[in-house]
N, C-alpha and C. Protein backbone atom coordinates (compact mmCIF):
# COMPACT_ATOMS: atom_id res chain seq x y z
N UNK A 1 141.65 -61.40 73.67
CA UNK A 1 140.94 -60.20 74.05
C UNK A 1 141.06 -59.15 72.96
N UNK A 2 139.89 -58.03 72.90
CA UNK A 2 139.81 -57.69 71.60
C UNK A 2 139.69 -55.99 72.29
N UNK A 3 139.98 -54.86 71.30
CA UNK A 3 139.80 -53.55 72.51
C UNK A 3 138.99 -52.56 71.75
N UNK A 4 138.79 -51.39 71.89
CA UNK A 4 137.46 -51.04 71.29
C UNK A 4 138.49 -49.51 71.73
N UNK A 5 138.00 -48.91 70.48
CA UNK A 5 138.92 -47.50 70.46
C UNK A 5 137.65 -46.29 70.71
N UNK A 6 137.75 -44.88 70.95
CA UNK A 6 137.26 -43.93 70.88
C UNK A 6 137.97 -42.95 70.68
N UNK A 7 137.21 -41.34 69.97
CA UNK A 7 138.58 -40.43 69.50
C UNK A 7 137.58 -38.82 70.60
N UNK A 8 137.89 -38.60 70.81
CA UNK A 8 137.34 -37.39 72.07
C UNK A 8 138.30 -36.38 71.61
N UNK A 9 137.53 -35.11 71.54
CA UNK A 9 138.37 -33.69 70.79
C UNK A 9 138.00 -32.86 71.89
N UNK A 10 139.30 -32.12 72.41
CA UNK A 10 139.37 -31.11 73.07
C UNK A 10 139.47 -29.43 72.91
N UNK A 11 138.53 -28.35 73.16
CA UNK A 11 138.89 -27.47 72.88
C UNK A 11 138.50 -26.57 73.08
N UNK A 12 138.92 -25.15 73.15
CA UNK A 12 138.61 -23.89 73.62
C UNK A 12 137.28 -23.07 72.67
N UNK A 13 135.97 -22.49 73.31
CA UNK A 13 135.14 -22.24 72.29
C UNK A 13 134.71 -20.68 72.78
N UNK A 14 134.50 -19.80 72.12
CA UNK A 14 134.14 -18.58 72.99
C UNK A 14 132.76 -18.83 72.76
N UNK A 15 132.18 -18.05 74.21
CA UNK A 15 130.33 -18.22 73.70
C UNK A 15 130.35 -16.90 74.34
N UNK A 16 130.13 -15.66 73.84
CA UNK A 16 129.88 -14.69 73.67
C UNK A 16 131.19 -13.88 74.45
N UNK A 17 131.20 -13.25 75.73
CA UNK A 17 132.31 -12.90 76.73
C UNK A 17 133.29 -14.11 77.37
N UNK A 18 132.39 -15.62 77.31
CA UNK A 18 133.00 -16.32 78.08
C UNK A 18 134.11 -17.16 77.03
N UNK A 19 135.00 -17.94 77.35
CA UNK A 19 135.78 -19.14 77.12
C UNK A 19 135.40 -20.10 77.49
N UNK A 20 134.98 -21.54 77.12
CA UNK A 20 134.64 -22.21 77.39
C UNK A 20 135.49 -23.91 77.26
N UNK A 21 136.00 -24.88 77.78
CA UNK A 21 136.60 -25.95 77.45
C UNK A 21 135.51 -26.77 76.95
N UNK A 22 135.42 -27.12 75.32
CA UNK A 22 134.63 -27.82 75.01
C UNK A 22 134.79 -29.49 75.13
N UNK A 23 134.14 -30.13 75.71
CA UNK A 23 133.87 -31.77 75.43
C UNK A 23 134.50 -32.11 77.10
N UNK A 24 135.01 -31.41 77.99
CA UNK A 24 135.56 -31.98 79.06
C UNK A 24 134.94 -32.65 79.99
N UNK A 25 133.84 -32.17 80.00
CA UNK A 25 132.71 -33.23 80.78
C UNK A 25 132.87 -34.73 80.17
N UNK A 26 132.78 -34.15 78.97
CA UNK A 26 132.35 -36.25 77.96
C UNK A 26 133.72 -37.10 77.95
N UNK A 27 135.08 -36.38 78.10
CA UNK A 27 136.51 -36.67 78.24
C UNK A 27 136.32 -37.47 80.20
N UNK A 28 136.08 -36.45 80.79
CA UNK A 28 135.89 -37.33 82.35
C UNK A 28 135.17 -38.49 82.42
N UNK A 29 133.69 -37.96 81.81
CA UNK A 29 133.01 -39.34 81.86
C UNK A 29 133.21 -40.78 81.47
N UNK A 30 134.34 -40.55 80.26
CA UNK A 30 134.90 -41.62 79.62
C UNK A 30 135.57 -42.55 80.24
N UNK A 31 136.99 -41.46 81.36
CA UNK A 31 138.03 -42.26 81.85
C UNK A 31 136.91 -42.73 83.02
N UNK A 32 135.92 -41.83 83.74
CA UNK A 32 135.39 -42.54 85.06
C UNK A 32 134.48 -43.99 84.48
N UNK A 33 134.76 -44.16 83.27
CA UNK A 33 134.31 -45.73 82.57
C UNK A 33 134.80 -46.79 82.56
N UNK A 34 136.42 -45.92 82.29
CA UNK A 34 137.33 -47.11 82.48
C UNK A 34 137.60 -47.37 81.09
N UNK A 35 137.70 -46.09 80.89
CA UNK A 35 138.33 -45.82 78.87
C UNK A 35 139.87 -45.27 79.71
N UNK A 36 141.30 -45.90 78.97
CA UNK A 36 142.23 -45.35 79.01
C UNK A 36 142.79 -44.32 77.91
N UNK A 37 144.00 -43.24 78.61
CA UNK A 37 144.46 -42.28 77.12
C UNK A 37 145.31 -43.32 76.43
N UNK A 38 145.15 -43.49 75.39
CA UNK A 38 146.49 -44.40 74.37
C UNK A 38 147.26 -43.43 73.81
N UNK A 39 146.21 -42.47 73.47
CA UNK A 39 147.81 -41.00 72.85
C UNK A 39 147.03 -40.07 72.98
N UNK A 40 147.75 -38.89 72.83
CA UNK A 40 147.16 -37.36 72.71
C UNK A 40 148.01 -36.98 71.15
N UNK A 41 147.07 -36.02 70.51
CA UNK A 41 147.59 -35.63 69.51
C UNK A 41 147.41 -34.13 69.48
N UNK A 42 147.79 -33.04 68.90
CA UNK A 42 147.55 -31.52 68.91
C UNK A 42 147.18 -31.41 67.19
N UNK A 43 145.69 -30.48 66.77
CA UNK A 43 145.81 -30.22 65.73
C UNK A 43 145.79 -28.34 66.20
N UNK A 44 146.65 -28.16 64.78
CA UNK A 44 147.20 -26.77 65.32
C UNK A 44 145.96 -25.71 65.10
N UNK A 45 146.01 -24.44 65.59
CA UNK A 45 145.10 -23.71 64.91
C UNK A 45 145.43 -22.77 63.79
N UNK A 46 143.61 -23.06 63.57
CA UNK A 46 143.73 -22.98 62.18
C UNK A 46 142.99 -21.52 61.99
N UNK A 47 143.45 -20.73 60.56
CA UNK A 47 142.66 -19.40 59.88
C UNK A 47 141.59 -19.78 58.88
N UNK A 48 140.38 -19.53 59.41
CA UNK A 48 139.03 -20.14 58.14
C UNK A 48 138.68 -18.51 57.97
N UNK A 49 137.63 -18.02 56.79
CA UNK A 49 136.97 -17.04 56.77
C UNK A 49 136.54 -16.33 57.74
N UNK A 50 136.79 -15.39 58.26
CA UNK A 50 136.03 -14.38 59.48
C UNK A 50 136.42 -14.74 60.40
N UNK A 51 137.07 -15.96 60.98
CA UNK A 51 137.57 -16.46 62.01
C UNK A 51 138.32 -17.50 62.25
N UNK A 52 139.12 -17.37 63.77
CA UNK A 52 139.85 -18.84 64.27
C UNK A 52 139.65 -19.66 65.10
N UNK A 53 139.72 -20.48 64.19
CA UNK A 53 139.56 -22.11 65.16
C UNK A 53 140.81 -22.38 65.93
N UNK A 54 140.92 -22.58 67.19
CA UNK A 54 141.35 -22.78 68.09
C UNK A 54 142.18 -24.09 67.96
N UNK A 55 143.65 -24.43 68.66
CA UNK A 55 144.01 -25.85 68.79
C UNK A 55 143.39 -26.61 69.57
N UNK A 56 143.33 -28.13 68.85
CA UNK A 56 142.37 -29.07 69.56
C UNK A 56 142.93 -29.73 69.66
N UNK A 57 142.85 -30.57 71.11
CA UNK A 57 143.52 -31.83 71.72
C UNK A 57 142.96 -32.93 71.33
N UNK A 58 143.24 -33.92 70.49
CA UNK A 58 142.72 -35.09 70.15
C UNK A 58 142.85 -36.78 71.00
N UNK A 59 142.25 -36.97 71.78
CA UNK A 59 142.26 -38.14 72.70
C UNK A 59 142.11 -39.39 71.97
N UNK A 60 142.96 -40.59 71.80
CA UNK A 60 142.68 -41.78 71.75
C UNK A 60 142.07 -42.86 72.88
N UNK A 61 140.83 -43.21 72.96
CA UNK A 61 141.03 -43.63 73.85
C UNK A 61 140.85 -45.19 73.81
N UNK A 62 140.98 -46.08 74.97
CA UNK A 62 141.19 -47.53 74.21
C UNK A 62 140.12 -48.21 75.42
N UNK A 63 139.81 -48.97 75.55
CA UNK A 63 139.10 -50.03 76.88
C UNK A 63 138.68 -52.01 75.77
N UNK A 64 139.30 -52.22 77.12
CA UNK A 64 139.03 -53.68 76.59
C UNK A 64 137.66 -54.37 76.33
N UNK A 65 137.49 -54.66 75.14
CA UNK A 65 135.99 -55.02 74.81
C UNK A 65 135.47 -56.59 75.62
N UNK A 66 134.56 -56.60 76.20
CA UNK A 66 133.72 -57.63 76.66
C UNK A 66 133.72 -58.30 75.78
N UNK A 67 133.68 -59.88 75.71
CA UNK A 67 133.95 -60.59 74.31
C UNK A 67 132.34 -61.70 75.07
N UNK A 68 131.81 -61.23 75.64
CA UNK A 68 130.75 -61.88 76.31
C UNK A 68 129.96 -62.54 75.52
């Protein structure tokens, strides 16, 4: 049996007044697939020009490939 990876990024985005959790919809949809977490990783936040990028949760995710 052979397994098939995916990488799903988590993270906080402002859109104007609001906060927003970016990608969490596409993170649910994954596991309700029957994608498991294999790891979580944190990239820290970061200082770019004029602004900050937020820490992002990095998802491994794994599901066993159909060898059909």
């Amino acid at each position: 049996m052979s397994s098939q990876y995916k990488v799903c990024l988590l993270f906080w985005a402002d859109r104007g007044s609001d906060r927003r959790l970016v990608n969490m919809e596409a993170l649910e949809e994954l596991l309700n697939e029957g994608w498991k977490i294999l790891r979580v990783d944190t990239m820290p936040q970061t200082e770019l020009r004029g602004h900050a990028v937020t820490a992002t949760n990095v998802y491994i995710l794994e599901r066993e490939a159909n060898d059909d």
